[in-house]
N, C-alpha and C. Protein backbone atom coordinates (compact mmCIF):
# COMPACT_ATOMS: atom_id res chain seq x y z
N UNK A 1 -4.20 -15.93 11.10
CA UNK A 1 -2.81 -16.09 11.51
C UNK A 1 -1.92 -16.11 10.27
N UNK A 2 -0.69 -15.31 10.46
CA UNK A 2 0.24 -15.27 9.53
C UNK A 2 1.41 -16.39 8.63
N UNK A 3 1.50 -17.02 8.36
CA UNK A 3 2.30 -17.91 7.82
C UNK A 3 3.86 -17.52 9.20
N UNK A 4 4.52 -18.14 9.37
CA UNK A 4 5.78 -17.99 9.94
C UNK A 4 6.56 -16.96 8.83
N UNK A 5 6.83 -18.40 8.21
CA UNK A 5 7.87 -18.18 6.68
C UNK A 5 7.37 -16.51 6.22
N UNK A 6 5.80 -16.09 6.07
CA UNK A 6 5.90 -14.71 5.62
C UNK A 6 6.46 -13.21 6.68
N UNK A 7 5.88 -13.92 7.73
CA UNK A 7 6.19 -13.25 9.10
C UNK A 7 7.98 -12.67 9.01
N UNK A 8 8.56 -13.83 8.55
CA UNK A 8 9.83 -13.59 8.60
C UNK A 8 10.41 -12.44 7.61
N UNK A 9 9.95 -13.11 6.32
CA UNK A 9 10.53 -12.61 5.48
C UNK A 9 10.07 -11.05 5.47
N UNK A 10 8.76 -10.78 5.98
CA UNK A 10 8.16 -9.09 5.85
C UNK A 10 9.26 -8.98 7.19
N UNK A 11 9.59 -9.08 8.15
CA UNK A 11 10.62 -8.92 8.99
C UNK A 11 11.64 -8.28 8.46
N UNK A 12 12.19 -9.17 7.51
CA UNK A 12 13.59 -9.14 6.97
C UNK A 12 13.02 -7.82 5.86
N UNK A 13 12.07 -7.96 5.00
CA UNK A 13 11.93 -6.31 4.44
C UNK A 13 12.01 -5.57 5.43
N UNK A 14 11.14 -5.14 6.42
CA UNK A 14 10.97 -3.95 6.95
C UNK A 14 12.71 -3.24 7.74
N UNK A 15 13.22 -4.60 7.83
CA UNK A 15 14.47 -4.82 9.14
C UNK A 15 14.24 -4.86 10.63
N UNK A 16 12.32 -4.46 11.07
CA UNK A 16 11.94 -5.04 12.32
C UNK A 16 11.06 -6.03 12.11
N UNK A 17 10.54 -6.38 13.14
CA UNK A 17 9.22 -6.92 13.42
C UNK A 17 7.69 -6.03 12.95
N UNK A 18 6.76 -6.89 11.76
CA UNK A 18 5.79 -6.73 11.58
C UNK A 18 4.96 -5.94 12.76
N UNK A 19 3.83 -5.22 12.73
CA UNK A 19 2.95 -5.42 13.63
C UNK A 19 1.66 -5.19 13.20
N UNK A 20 0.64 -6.08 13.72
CA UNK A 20 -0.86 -5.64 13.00
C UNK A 20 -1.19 -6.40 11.72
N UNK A 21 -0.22 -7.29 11.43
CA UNK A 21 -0.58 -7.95 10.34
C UNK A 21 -1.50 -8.30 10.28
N UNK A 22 -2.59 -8.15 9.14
CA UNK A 22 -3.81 -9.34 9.73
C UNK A 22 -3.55 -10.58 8.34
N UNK A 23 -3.30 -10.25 7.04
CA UNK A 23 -2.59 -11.02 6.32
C UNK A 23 -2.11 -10.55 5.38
N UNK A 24 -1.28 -11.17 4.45
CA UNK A 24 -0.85 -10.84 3.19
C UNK A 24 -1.34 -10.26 2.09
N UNK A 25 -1.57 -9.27 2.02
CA UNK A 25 -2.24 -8.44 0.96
C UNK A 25 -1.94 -8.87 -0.43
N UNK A 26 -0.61 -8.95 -0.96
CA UNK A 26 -0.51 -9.32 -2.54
C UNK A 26 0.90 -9.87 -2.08
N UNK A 27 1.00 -10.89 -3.26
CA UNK A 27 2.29 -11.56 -3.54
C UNK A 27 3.29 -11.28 -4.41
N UNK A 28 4.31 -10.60 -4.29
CA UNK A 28 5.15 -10.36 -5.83
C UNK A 28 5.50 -11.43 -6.51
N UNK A 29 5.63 -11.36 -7.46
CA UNK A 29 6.01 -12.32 -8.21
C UNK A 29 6.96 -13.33 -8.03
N UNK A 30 7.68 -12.85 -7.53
CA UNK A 30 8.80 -13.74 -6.91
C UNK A 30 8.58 -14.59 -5.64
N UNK A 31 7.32 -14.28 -5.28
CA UNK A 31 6.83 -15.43 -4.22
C UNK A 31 6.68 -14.58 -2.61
N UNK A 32 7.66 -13.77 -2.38
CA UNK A 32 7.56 -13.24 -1.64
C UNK A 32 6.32 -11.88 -1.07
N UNK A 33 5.81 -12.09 0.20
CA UNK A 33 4.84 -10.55 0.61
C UNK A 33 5.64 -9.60 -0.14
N UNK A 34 4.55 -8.62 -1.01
CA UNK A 34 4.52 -7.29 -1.30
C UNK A 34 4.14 -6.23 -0.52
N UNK A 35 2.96 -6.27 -0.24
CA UNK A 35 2.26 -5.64 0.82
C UNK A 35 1.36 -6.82 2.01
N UNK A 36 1.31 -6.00 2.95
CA UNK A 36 0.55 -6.65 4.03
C UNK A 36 -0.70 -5.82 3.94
N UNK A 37 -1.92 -6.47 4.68
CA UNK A 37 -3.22 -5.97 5.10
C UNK A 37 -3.09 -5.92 6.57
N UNK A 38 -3.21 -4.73 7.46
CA UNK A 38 -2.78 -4.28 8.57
C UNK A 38 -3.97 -4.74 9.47
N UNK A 39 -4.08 -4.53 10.43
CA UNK A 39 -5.63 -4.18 11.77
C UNK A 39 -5.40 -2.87 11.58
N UNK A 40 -7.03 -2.44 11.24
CA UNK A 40 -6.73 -0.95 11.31
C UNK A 40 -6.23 0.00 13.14
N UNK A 41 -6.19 -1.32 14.05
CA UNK A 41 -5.35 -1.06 15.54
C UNK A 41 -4.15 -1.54 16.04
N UNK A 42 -3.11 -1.10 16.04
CA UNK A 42 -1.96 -1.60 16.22
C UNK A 42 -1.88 -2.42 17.83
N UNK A 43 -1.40 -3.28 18.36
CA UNK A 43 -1.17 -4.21 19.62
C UNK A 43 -1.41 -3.14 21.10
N UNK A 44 -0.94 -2.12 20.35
CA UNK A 44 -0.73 -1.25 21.33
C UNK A 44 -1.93 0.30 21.88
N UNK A 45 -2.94 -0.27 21.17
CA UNK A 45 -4.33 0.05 20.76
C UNK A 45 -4.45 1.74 20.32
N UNK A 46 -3.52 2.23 19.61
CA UNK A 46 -3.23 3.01 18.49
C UNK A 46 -3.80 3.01 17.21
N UNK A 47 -4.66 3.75 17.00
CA UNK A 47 -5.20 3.71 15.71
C UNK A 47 -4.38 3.75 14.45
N UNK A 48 -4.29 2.76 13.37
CA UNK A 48 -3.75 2.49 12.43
C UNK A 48 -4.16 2.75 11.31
N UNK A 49 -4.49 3.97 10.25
CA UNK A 49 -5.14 4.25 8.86
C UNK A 49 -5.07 3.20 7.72
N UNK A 50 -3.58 3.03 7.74
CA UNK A 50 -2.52 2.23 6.49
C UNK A 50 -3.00 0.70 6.47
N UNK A 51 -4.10 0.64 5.75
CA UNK A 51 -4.48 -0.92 5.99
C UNK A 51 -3.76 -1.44 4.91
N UNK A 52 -3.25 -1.26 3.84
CA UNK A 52 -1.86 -1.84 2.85
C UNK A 52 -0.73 -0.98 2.82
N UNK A 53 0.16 -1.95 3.49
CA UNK A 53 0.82 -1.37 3.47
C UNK A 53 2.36 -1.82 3.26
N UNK A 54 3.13 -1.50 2.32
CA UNK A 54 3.98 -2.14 1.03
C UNK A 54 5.02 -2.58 2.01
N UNK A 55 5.81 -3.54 2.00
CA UNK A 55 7.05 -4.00 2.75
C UNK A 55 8.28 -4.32 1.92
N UNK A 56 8.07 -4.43 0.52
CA UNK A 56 9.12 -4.45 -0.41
C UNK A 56 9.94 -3.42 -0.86
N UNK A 57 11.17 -3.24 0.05
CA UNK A 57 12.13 -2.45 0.20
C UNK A 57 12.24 -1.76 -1.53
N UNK A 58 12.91 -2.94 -2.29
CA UNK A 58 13.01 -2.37 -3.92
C UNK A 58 12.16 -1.35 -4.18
N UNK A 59 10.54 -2.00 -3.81
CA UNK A 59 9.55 -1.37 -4.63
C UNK A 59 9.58 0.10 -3.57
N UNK A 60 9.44 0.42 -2.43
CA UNK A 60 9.41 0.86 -1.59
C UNK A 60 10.57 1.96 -2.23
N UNK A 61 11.61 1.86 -2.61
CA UNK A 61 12.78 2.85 -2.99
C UNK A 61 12.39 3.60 -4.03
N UNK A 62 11.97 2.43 -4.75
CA UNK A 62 11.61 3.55 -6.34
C UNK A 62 10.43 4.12 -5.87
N UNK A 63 9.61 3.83 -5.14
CA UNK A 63 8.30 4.52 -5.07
C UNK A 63 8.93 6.26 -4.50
N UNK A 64 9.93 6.16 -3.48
CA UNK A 64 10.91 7.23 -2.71
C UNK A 64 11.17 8.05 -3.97
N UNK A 65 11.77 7.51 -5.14
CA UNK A 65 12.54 7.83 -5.98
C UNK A 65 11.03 8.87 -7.09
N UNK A 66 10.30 8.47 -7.36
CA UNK A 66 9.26 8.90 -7.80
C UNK A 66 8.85 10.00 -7.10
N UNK A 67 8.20 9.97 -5.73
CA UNK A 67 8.33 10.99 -4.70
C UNK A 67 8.79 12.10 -4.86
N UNK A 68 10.36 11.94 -4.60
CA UNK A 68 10.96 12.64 -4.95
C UNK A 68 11.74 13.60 -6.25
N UNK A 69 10.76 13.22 -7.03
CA UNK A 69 11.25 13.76 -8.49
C UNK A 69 9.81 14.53 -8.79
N UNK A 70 8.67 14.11 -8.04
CA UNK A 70 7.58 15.23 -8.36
C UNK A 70 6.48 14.93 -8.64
N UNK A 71 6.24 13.15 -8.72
CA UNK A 71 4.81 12.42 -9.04
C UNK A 71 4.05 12.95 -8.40
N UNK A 72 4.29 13.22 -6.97
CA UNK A 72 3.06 13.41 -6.22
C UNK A 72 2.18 14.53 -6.82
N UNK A 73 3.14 15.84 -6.91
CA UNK A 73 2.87 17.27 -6.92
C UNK A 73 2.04 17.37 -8.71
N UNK A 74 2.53 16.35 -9.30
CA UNK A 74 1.77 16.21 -10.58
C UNK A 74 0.76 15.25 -11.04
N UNK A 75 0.63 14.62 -9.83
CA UNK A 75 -0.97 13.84 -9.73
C UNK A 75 -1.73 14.37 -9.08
N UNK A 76 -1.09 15.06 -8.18
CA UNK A 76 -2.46 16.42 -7.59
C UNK A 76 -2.97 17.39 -7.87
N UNK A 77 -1.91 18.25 -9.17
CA UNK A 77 -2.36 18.85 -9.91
C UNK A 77 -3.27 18.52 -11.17
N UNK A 78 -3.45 17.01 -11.66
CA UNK A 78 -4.08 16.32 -12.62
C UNK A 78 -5.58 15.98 -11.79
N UNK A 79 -5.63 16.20 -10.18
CA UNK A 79 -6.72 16.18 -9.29
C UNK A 79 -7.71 16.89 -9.30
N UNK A 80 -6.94 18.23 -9.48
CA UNK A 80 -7.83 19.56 -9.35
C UNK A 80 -8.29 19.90 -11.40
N UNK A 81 -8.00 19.49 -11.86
CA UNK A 81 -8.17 19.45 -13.74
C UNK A 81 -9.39 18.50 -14.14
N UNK A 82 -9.16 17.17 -13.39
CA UNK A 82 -10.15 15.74 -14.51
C UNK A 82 -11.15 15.48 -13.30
N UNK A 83 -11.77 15.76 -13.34
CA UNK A 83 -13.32 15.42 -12.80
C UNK A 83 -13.24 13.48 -12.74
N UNK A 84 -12.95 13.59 -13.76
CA UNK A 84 -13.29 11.39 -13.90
C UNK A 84 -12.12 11.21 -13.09
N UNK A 85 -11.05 11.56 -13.35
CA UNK A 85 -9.89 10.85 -12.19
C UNK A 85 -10.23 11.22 -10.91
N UNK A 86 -10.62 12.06 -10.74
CA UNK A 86 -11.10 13.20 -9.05
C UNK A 86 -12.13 12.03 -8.65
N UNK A 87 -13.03 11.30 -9.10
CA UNK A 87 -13.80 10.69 -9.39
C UNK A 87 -13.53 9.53 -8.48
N UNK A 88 -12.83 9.02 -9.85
CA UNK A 88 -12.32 7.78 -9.39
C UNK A 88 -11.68 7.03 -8.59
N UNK A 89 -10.57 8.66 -8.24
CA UNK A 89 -9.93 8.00 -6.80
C UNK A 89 -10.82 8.07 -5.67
N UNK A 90 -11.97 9.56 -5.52
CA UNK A 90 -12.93 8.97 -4.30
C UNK A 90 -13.45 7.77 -4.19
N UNK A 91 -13.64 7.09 -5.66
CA UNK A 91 -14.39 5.53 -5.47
C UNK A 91 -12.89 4.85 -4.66
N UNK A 92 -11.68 5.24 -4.77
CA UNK A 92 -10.91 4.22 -4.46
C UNK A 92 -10.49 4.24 -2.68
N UNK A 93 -10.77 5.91 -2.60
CA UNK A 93 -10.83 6.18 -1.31
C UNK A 93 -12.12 5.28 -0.28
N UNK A 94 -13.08 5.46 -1.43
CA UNK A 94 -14.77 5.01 -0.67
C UNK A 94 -14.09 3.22 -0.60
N UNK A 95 -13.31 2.53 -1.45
CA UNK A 95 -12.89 1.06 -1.45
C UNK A 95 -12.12 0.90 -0.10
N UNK A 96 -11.42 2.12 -0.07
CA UNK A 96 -10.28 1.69 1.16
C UNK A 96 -11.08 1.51 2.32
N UNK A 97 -11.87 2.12 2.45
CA UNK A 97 -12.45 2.67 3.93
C UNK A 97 -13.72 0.92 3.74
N UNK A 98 -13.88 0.39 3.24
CA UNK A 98 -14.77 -0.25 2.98
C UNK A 98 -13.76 -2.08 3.92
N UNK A 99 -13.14 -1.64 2.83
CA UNK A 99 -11.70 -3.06 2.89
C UNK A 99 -11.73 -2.62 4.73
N UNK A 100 -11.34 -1.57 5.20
CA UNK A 100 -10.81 -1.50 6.49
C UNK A 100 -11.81 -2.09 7.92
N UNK A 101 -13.00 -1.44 7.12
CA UNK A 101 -14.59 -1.61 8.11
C UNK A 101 -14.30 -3.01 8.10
N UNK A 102 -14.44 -3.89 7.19
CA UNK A 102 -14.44 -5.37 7.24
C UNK A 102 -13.54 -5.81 8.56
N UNK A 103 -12.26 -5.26 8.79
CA UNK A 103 -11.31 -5.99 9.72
C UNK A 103 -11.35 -5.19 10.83
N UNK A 104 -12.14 -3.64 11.10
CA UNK A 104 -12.78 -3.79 12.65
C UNK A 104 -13.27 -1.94 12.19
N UNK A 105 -13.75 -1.47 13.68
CA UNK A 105 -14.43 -0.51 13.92
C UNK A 105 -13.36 0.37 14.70
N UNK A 106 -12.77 1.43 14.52
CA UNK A 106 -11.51 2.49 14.74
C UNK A 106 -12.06 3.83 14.58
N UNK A 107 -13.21 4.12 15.49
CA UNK A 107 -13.92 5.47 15.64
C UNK A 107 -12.99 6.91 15.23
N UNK A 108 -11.44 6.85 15.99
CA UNK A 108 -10.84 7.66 15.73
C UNK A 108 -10.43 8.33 13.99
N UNK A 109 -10.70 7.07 13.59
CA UNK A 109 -10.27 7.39 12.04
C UNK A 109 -11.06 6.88 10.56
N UNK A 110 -12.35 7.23 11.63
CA UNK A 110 -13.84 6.85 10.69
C UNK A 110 -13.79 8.18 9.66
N UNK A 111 -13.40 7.41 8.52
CA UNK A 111 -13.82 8.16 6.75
C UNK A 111 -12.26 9.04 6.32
N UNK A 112 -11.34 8.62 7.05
CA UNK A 112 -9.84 8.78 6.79
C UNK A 112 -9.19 7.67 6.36
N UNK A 113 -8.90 7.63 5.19
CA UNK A 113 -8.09 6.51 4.61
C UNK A 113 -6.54 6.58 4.51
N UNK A 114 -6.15 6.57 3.49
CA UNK A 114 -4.31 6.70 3.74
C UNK A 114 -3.69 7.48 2.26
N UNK A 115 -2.59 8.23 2.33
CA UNK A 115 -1.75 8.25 1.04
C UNK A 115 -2.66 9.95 0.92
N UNK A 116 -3.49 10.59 1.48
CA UNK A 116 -4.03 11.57 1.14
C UNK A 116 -5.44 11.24 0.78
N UNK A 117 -6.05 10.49 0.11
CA UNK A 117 -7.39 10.09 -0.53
C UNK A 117 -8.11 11.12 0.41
N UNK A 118 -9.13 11.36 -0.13
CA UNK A 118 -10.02 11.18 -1.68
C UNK A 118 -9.46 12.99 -1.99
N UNK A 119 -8.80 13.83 -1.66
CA UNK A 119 -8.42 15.14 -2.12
C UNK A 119 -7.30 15.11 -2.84
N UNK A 120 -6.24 15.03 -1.73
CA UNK A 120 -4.82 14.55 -1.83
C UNK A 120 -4.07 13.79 -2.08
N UNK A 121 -2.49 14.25 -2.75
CA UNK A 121 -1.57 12.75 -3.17
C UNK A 121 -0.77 12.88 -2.48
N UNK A 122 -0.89 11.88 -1.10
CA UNK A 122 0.14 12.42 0.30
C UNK A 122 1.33 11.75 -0.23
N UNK A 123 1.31 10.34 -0.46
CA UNK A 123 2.13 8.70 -0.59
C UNK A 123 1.73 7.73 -1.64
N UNK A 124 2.74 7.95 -2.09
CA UNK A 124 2.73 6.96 -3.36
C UNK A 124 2.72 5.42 -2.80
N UNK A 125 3.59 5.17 -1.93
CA UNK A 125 3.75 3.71 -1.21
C UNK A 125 2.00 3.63 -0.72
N UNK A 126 1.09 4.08 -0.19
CA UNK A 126 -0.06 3.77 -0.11
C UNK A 126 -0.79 3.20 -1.26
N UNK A 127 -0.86 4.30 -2.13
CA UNK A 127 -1.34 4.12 -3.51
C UNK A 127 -1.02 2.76 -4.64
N UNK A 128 0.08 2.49 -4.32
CA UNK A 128 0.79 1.60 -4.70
C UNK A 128 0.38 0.19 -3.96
N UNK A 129 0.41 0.12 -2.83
CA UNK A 129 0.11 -0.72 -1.85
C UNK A 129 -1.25 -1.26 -2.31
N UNK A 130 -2.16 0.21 -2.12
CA UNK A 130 -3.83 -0.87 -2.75
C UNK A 130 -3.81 -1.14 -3.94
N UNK A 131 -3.23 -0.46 -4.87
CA UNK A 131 -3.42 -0.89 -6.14
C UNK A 131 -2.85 -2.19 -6.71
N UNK A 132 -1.73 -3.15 -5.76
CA UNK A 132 -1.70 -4.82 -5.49
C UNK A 132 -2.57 -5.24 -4.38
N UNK A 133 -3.14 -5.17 -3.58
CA UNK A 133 -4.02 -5.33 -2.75
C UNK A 133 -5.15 -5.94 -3.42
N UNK A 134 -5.95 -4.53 -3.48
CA UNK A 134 -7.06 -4.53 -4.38
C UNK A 134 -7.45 -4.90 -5.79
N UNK A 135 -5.91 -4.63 -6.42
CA UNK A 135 -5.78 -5.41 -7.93
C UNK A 135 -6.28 -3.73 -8.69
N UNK A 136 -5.65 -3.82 -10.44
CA UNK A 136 -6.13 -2.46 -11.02
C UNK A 136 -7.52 -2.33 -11.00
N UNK A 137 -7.49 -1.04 -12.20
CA UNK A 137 -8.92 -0.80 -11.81
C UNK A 137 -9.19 0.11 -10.59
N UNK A 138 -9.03 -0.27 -9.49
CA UNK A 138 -9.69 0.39 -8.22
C UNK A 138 -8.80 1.81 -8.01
N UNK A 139 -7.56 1.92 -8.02
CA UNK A 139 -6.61 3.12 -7.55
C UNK A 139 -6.25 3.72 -9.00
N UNK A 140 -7.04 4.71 -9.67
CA UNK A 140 -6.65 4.92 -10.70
C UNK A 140 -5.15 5.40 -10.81
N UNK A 141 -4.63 6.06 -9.51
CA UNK A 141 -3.24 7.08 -9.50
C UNK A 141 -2.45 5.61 -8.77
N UNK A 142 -2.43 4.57 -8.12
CA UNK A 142 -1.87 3.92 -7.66
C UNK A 142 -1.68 2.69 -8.69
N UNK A 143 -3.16 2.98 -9.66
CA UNK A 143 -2.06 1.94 -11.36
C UNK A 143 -1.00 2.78 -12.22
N UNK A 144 -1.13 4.19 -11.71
CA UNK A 144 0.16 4.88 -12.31
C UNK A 144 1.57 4.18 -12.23
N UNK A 145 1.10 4.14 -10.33
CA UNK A 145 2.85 4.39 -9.94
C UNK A 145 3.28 2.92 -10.41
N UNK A 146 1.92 2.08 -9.82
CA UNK A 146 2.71 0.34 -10.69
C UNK A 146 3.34 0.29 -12.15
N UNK A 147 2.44 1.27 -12.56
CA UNK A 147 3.61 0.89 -14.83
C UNK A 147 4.37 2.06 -14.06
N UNK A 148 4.44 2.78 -13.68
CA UNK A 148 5.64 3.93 -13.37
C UNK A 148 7.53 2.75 -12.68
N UNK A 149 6.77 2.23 -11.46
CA UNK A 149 7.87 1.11 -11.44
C UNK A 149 8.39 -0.06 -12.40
N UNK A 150 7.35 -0.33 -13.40
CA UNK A 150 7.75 -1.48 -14.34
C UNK A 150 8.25 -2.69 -13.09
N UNK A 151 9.07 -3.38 -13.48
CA UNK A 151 9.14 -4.90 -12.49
C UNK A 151 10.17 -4.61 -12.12
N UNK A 152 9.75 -4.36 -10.61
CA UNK A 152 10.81 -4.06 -9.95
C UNK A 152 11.11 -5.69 -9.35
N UNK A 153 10.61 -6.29 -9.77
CA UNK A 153 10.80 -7.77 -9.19
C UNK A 153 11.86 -8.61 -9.71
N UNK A 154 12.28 -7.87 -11.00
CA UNK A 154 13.11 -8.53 -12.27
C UNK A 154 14.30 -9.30 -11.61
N UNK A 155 14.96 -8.39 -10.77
CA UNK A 155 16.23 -9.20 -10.24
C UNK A 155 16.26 -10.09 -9.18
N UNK A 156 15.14 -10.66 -9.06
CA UNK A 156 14.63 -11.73 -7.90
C UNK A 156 14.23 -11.32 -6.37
N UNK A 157 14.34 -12.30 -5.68
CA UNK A 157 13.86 -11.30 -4.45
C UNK A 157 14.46 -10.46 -3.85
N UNK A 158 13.60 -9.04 -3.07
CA UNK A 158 14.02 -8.37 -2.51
C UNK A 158 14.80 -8.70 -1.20
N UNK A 159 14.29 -9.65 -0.72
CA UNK A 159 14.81 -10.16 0.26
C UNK A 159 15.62 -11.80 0.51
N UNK A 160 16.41 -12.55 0.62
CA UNK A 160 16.82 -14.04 1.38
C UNK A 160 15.51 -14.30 1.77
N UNK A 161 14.88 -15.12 0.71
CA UNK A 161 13.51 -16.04 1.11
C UNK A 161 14.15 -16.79 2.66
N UNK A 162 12.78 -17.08 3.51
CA UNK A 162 13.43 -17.39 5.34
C UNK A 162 13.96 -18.81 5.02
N UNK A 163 12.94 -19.48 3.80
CA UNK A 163 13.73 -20.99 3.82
C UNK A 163 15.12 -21.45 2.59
N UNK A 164 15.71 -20.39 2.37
CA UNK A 164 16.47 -20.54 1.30
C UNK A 164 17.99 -20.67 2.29
């Protein structure tokens, strides 16, 4: 079960209501959810891939902002070049799918993870997502985009903490 107080405040990021939370994936620094850890089945018994998945608007923009300037298209081309990074993100792909099995069984989307893995660089917000989740190390292209954002936390929270 979710804390209220986080319930809210990932609320107030997203601007709806959560769904599928199963808990708090990483904390930003500022105290507030970064990412959530999803049910890989949504309420509505919809299969759900995105088991982290980022709710911090800030971080969430620049990740847009990155996107859109061409990270993706030049971490996928660095895909098809380095064998060890090609590598490494399948280990991170083989992590995701691992993390997900733990919180249930979703036949529809057995050995499909999120963000593109283990070929593709679909989403940076995925990548990003496990790589606080899971902590570095594991998402070699998703510790990019984290030094790529630097602290996006600097100017306090993204959101009116629920008890402030």
């Amino acid at each position: 079960m979710i804390d209220p107080a986080d319930e809210a405040a990932i609320e107030a990021q997203l601007g709806r209501a959560p769904r599928a939370v199963h808990a708090v994936g990483h904390r930003c620094p500022c105290g507030l959810p970064d990412v959530v850890t999803t049910e890989p089945r949504l309420p509505d018994g919809t299969p759900f891939p995105t088991t982290y998945y980022l709710t911090c608007p800030r971080a969430a923009s620049l990740i847009g902002t990155l996107e859109g300037g061409g990270t993706m298209k030049q971490m996928q081309a660095r895909l098809g070049e380095d064998a060890d990074l090609a590598a490494a993100y399948r280990g991170a792909h083989e992590r995701y799918l691992a993390a997900r099995a733990e919180l249930g069984d979703v036949p529809e989307i057995d050995g499909i993870s999120a963000g593109g893995m283990p070929d593709r660089v679909k989403c940076l917000h995925v990548l990003a997502g496990q790589a606080l989740a899971q902590g570095r190390g594991v998402n070699p292209l998703g510790d990019e985009v984290l030094d790529l954002l630097g602290e996006w936390w600097a100017e306090g929270p993204c959101v009116t903490p629920p008890d402030a």
